[in-house]
N, C-alpha and C. Protein backbone atom coordinates (compact mmCIF):
# COMPACT_ATOMS: atom_id res chain seq x y z
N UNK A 1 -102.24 -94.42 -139.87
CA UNK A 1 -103.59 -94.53 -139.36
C UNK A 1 -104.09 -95.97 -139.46
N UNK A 2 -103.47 -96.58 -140.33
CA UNK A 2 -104.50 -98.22 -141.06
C UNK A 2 -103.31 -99.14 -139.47
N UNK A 3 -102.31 -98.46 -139.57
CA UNK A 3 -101.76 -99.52 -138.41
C UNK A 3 -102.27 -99.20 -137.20
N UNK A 4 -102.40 -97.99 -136.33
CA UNK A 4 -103.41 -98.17 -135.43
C UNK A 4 -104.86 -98.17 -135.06
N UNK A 5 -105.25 -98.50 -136.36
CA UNK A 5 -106.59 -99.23 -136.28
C UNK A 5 -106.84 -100.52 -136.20
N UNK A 6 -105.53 -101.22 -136.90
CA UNK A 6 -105.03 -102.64 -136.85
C UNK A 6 -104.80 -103.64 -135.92
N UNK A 7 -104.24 -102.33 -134.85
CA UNK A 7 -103.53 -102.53 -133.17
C UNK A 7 -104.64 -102.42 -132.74
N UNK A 8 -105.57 -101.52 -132.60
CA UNK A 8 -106.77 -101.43 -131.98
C UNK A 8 -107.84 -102.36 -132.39
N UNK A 9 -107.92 -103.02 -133.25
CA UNK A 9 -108.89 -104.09 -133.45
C UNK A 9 -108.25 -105.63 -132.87
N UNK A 10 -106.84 -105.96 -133.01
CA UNK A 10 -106.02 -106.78 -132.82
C UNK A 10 -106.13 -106.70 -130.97
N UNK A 11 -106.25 -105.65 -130.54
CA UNK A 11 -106.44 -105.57 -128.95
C UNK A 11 -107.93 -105.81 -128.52
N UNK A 12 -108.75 -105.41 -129.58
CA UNK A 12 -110.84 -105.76 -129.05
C UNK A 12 -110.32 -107.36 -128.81
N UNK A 13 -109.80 -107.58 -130.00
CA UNK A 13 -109.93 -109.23 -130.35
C UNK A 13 -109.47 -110.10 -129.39
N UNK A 14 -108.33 -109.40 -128.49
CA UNK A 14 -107.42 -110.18 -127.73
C UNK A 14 -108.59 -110.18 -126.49
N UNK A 15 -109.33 -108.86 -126.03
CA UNK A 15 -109.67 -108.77 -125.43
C UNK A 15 -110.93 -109.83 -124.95
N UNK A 16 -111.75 -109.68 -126.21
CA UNK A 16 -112.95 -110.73 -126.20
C UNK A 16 -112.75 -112.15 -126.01
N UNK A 17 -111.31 -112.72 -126.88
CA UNK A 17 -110.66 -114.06 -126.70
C UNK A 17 -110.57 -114.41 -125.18
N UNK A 18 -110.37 -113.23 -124.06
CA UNK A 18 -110.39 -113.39 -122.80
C UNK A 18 -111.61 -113.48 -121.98
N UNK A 19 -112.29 -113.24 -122.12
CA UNK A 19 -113.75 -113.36 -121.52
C UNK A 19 -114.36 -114.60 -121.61
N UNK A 20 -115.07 -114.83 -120.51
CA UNK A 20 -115.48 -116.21 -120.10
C UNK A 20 -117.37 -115.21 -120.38
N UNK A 21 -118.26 -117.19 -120.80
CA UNK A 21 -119.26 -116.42 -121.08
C UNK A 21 -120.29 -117.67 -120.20
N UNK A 22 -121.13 -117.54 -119.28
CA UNK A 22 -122.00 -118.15 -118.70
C UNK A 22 -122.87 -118.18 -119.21
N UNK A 23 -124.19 -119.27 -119.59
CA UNK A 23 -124.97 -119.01 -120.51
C UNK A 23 -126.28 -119.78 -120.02
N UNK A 24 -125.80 -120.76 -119.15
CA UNK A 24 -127.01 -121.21 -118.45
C UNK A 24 -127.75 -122.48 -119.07
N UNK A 25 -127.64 -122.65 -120.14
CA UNK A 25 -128.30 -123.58 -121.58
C UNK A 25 -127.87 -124.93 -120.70
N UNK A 26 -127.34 -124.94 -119.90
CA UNK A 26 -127.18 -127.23 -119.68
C UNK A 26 -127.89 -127.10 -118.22
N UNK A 27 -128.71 -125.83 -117.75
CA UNK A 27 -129.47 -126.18 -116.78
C UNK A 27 -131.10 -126.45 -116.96
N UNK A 28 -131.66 -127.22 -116.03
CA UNK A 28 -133.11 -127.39 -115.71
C UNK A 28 -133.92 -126.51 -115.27
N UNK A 29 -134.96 -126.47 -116.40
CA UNK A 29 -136.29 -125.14 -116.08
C UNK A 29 -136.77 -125.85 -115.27
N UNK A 30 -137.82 -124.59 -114.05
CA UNK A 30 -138.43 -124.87 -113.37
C UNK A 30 -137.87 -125.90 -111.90
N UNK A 31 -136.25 -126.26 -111.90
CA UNK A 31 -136.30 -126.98 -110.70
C UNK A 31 -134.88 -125.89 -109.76
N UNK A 32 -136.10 -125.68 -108.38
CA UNK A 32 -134.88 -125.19 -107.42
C UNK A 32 -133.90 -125.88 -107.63
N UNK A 33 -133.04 -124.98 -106.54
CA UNK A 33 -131.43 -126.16 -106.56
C UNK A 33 -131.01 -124.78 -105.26
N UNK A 34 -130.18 -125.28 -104.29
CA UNK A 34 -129.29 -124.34 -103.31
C UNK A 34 -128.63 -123.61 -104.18
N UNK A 35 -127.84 -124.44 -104.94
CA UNK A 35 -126.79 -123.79 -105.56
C UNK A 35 -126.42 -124.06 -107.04
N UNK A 36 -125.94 -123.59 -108.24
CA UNK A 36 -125.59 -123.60 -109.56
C UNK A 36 -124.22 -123.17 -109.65
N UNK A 37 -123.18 -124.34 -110.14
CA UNK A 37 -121.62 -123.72 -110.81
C UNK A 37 -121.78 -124.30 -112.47
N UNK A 38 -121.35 -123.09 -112.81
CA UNK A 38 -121.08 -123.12 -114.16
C UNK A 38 -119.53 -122.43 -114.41
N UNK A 39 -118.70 -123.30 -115.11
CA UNK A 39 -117.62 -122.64 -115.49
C UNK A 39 -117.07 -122.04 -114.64
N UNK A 40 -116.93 -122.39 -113.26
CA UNK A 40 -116.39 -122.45 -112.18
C UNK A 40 -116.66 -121.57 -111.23
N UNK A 41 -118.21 -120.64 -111.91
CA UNK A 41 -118.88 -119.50 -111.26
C UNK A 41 -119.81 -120.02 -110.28
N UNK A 42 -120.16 -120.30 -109.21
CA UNK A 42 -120.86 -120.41 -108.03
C UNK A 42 -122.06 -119.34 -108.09
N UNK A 43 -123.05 -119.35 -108.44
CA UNK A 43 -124.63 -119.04 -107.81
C UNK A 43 -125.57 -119.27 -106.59
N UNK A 44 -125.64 -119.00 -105.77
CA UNK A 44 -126.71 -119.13 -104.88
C UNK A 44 -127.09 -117.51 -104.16
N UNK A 45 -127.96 -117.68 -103.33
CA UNK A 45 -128.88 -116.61 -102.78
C UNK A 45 -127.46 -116.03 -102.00
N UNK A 46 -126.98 -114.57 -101.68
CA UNK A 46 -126.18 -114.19 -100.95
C UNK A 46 -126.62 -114.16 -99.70
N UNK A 47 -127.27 -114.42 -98.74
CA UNK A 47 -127.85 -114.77 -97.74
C UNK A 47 -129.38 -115.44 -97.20
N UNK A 48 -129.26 -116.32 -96.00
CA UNK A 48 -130.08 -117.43 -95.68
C UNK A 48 -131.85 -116.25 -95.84
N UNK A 49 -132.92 -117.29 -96.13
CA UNK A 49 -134.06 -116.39 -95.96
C UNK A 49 -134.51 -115.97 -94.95
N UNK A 50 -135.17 -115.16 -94.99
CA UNK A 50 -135.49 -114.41 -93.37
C UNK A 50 -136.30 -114.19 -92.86
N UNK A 51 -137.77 -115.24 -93.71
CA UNK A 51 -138.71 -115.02 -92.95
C UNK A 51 -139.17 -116.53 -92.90
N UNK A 52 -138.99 -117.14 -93.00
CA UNK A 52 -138.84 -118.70 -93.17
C UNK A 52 -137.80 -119.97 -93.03
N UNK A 53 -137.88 -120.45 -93.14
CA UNK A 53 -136.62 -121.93 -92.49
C UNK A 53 -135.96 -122.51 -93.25
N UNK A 54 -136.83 -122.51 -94.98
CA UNK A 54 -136.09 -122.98 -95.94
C UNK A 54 -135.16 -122.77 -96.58
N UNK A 55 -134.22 -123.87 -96.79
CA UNK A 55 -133.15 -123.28 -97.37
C UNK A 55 -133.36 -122.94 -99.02
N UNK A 56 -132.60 -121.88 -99.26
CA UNK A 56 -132.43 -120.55 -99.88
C UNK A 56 -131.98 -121.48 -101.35
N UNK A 57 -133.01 -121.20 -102.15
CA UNK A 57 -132.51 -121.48 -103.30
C UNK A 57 -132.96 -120.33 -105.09
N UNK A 58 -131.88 -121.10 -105.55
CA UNK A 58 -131.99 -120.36 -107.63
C UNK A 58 -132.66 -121.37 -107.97
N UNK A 59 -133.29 -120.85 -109.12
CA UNK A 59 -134.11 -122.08 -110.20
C UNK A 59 -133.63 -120.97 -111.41
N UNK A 60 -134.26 -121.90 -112.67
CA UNK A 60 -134.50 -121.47 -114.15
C UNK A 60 -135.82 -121.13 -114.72
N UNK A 61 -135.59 -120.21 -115.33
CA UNK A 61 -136.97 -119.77 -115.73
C UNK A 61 -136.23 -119.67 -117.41
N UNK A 62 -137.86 -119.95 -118.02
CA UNK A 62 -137.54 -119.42 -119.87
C UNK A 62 -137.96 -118.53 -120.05
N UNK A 63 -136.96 -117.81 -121.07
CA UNK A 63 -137.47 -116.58 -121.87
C UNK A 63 -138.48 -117.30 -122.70
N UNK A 64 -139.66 -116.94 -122.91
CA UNK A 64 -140.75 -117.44 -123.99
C UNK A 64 -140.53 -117.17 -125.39
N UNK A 65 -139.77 -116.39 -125.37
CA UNK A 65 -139.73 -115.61 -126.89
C UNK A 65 -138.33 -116.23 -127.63
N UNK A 66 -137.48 -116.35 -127.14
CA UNK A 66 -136.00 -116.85 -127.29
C UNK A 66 -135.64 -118.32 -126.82
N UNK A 67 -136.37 -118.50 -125.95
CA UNK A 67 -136.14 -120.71 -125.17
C UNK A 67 -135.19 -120.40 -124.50
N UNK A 68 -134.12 -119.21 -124.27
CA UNK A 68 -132.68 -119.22 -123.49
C UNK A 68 -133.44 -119.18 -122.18
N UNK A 69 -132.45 -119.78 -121.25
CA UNK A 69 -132.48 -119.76 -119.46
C UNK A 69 -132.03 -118.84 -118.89
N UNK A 70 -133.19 -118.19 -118.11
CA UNK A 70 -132.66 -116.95 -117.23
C UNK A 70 -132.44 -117.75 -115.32
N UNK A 71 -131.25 -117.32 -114.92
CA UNK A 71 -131.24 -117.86 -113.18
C UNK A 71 -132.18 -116.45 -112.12
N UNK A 72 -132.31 -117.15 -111.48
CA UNK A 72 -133.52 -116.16 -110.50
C UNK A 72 -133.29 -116.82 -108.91
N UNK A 73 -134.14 -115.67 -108.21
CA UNK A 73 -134.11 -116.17 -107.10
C UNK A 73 -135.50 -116.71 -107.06
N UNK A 74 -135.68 -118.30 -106.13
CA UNK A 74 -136.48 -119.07 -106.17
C UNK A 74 -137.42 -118.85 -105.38
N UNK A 75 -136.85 -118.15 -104.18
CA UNK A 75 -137.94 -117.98 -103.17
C UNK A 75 -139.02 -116.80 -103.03
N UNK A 76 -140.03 -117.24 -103.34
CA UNK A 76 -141.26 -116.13 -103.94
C UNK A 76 -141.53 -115.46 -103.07
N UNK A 77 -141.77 -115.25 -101.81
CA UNK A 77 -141.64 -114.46 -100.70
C UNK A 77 -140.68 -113.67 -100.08
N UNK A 78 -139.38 -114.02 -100.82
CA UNK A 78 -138.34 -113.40 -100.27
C UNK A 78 -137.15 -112.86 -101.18
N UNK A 79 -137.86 -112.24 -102.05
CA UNK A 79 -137.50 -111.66 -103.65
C UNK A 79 -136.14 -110.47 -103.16
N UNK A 80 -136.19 -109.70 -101.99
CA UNK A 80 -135.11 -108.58 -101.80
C UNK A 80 -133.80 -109.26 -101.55
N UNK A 81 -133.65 -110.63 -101.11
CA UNK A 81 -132.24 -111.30 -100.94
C UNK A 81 -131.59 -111.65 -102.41
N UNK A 82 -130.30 -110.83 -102.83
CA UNK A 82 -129.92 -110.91 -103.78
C UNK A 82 -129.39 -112.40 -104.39
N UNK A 83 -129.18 -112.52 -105.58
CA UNK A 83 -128.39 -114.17 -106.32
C UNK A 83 -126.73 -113.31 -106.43
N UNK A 84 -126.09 -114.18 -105.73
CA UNK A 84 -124.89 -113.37 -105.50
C UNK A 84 -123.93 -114.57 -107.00
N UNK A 85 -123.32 -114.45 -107.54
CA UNK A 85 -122.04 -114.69 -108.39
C UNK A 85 -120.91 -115.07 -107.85
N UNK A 86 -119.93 -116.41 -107.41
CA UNK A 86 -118.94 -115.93 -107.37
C UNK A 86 -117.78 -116.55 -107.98
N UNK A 87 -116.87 -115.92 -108.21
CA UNK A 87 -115.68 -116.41 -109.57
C UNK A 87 -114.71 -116.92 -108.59
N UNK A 88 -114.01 -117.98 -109.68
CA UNK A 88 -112.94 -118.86 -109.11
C UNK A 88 -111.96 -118.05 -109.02
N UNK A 89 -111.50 -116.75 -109.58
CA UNK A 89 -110.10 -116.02 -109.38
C UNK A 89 -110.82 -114.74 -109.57
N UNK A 90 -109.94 -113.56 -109.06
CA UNK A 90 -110.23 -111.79 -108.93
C UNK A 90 -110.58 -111.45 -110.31
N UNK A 91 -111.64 -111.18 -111.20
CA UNK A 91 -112.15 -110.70 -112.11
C UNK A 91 -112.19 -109.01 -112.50
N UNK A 92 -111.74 -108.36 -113.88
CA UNK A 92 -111.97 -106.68 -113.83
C UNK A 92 -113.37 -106.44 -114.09
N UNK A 93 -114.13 -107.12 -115.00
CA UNK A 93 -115.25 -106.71 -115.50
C UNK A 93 -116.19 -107.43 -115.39
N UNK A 94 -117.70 -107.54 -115.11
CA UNK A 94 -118.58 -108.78 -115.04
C UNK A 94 -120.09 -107.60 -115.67
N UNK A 95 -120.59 -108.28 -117.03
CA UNK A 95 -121.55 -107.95 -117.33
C UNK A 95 -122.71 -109.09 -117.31
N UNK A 96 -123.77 -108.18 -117.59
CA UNK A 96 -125.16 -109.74 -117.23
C UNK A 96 -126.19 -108.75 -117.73
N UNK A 97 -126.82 -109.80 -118.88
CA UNK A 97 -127.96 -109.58 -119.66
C UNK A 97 -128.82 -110.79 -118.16
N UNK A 98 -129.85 -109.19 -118.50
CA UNK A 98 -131.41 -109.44 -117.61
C UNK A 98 -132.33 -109.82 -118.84
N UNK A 99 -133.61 -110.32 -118.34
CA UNK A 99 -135.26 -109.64 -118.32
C UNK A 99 -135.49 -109.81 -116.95
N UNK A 100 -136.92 -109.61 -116.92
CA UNK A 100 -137.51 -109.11 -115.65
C UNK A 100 -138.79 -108.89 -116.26
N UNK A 101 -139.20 -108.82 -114.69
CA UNK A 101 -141.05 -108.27 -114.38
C UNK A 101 -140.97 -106.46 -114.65
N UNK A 102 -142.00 -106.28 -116.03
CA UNK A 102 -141.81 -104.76 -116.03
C UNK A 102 -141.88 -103.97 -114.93
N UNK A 103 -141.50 -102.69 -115.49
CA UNK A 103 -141.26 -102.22 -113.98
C UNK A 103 -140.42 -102.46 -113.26
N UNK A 104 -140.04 -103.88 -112.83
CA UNK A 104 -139.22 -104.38 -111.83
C UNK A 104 -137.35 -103.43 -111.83
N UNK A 105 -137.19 -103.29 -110.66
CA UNK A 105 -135.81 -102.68 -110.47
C UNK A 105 -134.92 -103.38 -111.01
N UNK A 106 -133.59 -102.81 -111.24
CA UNK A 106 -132.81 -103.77 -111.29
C UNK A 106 -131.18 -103.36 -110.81
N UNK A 107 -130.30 -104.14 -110.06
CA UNK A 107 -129.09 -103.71 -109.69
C UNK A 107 -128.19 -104.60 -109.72
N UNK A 108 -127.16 -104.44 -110.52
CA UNK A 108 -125.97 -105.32 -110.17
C UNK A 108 -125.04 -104.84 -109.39
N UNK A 109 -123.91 -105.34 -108.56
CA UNK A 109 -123.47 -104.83 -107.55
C UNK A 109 -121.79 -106.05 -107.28
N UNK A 110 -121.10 -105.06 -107.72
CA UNK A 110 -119.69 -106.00 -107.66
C UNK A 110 -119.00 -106.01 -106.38
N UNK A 111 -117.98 -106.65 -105.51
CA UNK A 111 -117.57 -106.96 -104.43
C UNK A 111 -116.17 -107.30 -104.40
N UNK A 112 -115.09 -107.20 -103.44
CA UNK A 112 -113.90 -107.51 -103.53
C UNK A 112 -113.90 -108.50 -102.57
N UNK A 113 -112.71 -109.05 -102.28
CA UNK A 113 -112.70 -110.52 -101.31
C UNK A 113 -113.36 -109.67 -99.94
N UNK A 114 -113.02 -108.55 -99.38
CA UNK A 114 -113.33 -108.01 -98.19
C UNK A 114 -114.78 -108.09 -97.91
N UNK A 115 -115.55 -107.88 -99.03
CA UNK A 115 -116.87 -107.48 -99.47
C UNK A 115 -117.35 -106.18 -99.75
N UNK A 116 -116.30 -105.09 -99.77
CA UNK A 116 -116.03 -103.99 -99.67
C UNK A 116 -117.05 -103.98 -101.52
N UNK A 117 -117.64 -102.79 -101.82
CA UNK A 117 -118.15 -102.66 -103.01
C UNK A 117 -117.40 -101.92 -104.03
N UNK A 118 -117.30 -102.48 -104.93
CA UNK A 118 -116.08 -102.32 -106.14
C UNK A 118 -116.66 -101.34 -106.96
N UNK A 119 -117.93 -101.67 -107.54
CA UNK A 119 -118.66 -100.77 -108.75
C UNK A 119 -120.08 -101.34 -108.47
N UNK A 120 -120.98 -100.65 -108.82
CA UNK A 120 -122.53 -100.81 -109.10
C UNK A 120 -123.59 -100.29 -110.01
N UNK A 121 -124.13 -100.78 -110.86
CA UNK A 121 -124.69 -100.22 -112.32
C UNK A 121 -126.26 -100.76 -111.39
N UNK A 122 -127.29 -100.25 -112.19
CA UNK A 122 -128.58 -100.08 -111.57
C UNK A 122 -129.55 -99.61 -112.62
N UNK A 123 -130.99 -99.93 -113.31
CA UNK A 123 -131.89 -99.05 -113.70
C UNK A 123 -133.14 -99.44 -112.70
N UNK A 124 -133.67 -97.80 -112.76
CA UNK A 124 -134.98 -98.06 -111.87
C UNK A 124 -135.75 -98.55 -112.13
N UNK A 125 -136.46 -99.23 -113.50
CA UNK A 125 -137.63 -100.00 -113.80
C UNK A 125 -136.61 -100.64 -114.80
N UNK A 126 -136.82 -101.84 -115.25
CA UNK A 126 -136.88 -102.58 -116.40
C UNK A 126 -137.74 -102.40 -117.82
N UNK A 127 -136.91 -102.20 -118.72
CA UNK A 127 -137.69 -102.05 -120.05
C UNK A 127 -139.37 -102.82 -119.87
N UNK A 128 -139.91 -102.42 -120.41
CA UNK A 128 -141.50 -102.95 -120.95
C UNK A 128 -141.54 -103.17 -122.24
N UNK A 129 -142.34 -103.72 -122.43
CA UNK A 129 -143.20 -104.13 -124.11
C UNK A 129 -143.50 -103.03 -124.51
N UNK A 130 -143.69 -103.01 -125.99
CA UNK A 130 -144.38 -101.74 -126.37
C UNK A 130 -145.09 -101.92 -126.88
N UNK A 131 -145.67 -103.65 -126.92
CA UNK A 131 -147.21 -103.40 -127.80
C UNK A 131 -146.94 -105.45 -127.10
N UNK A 132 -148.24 -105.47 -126.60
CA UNK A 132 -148.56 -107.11 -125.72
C UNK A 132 -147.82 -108.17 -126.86
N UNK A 133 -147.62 -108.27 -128.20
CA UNK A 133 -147.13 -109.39 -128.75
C UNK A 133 -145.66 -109.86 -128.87
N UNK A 134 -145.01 -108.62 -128.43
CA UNK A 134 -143.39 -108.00 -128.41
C UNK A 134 -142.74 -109.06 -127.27
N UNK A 135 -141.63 -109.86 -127.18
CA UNK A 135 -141.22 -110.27 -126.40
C UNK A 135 -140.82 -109.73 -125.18
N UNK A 136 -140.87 -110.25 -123.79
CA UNK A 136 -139.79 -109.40 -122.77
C UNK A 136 -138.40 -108.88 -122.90
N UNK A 137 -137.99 -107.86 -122.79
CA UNK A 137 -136.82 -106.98 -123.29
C UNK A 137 -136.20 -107.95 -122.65
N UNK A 138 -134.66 -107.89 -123.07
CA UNK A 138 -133.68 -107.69 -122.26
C UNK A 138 -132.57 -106.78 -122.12
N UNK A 139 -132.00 -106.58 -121.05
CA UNK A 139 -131.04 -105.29 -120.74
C UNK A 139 -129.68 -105.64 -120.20
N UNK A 140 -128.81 -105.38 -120.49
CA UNK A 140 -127.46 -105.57 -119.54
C UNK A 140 -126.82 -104.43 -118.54
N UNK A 141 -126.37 -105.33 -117.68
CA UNK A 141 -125.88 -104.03 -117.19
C UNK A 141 -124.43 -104.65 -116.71
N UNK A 142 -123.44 -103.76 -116.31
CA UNK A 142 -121.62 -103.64 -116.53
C UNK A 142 -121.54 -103.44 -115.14
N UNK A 143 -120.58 -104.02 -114.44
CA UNK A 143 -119.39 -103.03 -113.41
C UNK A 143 -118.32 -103.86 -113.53
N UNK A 144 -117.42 -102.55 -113.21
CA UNK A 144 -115.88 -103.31 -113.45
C UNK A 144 -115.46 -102.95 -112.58
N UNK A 145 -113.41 -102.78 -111.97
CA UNK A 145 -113.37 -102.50 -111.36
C UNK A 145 -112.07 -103.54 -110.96
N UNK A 146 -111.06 -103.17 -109.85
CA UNK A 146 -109.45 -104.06 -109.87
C UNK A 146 -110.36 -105.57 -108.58
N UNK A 147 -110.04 -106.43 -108.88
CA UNK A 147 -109.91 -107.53 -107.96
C UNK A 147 -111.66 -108.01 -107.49
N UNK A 148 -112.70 -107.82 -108.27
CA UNK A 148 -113.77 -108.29 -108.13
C UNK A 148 -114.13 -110.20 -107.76
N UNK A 149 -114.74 -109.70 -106.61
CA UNK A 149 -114.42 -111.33 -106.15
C UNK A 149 -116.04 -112.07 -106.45
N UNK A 150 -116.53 -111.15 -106.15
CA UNK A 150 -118.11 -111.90 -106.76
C UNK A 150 -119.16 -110.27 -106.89
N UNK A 151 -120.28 -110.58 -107.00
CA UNK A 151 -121.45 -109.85 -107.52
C UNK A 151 -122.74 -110.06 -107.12
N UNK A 152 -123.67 -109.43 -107.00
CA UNK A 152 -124.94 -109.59 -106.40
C UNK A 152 -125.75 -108.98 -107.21
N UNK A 153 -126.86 -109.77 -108.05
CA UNK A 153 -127.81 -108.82 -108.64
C UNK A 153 -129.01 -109.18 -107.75
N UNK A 154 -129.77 -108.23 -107.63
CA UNK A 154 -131.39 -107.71 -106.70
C UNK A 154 -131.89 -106.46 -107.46
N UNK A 155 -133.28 -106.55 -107.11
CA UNK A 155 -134.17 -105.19 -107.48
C UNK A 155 -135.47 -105.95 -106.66
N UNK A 156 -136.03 -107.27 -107.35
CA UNK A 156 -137.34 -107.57 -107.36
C UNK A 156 -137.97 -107.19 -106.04
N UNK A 157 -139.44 -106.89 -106.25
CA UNK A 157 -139.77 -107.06 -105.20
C UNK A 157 -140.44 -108.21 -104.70
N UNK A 158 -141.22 -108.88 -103.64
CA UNK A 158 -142.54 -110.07 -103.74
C UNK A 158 -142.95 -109.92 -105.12
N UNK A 159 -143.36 -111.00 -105.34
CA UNK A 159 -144.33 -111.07 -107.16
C UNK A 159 -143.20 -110.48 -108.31
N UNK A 160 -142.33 -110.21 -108.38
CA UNK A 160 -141.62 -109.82 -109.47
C UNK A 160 -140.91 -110.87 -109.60
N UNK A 161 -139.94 -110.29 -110.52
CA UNK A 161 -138.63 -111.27 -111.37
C UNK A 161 -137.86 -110.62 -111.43
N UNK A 162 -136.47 -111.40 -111.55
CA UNK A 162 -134.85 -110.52 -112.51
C UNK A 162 -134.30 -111.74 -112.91
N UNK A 163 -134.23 -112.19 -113.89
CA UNK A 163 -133.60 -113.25 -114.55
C UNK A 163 -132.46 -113.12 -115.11
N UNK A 164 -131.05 -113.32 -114.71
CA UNK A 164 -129.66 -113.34 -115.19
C UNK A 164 -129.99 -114.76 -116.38
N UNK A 165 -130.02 -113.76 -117.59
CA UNK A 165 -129.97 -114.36 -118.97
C UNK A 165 -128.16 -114.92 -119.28
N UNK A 166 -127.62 -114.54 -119.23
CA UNK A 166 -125.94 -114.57 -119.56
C UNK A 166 -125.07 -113.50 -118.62
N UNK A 167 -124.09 -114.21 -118.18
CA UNK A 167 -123.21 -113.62 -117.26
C UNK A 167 -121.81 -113.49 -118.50
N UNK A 168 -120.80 -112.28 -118.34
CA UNK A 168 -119.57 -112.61 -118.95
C UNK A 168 -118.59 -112.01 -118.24
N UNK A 169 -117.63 -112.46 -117.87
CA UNK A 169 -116.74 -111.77 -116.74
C UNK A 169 -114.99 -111.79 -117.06
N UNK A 170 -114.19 -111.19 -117.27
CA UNK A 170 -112.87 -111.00 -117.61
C UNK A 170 -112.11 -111.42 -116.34
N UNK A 171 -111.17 -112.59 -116.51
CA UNK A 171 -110.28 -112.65 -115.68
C UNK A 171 -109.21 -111.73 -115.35
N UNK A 172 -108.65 -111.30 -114.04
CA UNK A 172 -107.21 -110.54 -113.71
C UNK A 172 -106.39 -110.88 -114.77
C-alpha cells in the first residue's frame, strides 16, 4: 500500500513539474494593448469588434484585495466578444482562475486547431461577497481534452467584467 501511494504522489509531482503557469504580474494596469504573449501564450479578443472600427483590444485590471493582474476584454461596449488564449503547441488541460462583476456569467471554452470545440466548463453567475468588506471571489474553471489548440473565455455582458487572474495549461 505505502508503495502505491508513493507511485501516486511521485506521478501528482511529475505531473505539476509539467504545467506551465501564466500569471500576468510583468504586465501594465490599466493600459490597452491588441495583443499580450506571455510564455509563449498569445491573448487577444477572438474576433474584430462589431459595432465600431476600433481595433480590438485586452488591458489589466487589479484585484484590490490581492494587487494580482486580472486580463479582460478592453472594449466596454463590446463585452460578448470573447479573450481567446492561444498556446505555442497542442495542450490536454487549460485551467483559469477568474473574478468578475457579481452576477456576471462565466465560460471557458477549449478549441482544437480546426476550431472544432474540445471541452467547455461554465457557471451562470459568478460568486458574490457575502458581506461589502470581503474581497471579490475568485473561481476557476477546467477543460481538458486531446490536442487543445487555444481557448476562449466570455460571459460579460456591457458594464460587466471577467478577469483571467492565472492561466495553467499542460503540454501534449
Amino acid at each position: 500500500m505505502r508503495r502505491v501511494l508513493l507511485f501516486l504522489l511521485a506521478a501528482a509531482a511529475a505531473r505539476a513539474a509539467n504545467e506551465v503557469v501564466v500569471d500576468f504580474e510583468a504586465a501594465t494596469i490599466g493600459k490597452p494593448v491588441p495583443t499580450w504573449t506571455e510564455k509563449a501564450v498569445s491573448f487577444a479578443l477572438a474576433e474584430p469588434p462589431r459595432t465600431s472600427k476600433a481595433v480590438g483590444r485586452v488591458m489589466f485590471f487589479p484585484h484590490l484585495a490581492s494587487n494580482r493582474k486580472g486580463l479582460l476584454n478592453a472594449m466596454a461596449n463590446e463585452q460578448a466578444i470573447p479573450v481567446r488564449a492561444t498556446f505555442p503547441g497542442p495542450v490536454t488541460s487549460v485551467s483559469v482562475v477568474f473574478w468578475a462583476s457579481t452576477g456576471c456569467p462565466a465560460k471557458l471554452t477549449a478549441f482544437d486547431r480546426q476550431g472544432q470545440v474540445v471541452d467547455t466548463a461554465g457557471l451562470p453567475a459568478a460568486p458574490a461577497r457575502q458581506a461589502p468588506g470581503e474581497p471579490v471571489p475568485t473561481f476557476e474553471l477546467r477543460v481538458q481534452g486531446k490536442a487543445i489548440a487555444y481557448v476562449e473565455f466570455s460571459g460579460p455582458r456591457n458594464g460587466e467584467f471577467l478577469a483571467a487572474d492565472e492561466l495553467r495549461f499542460r503540454p501534449e
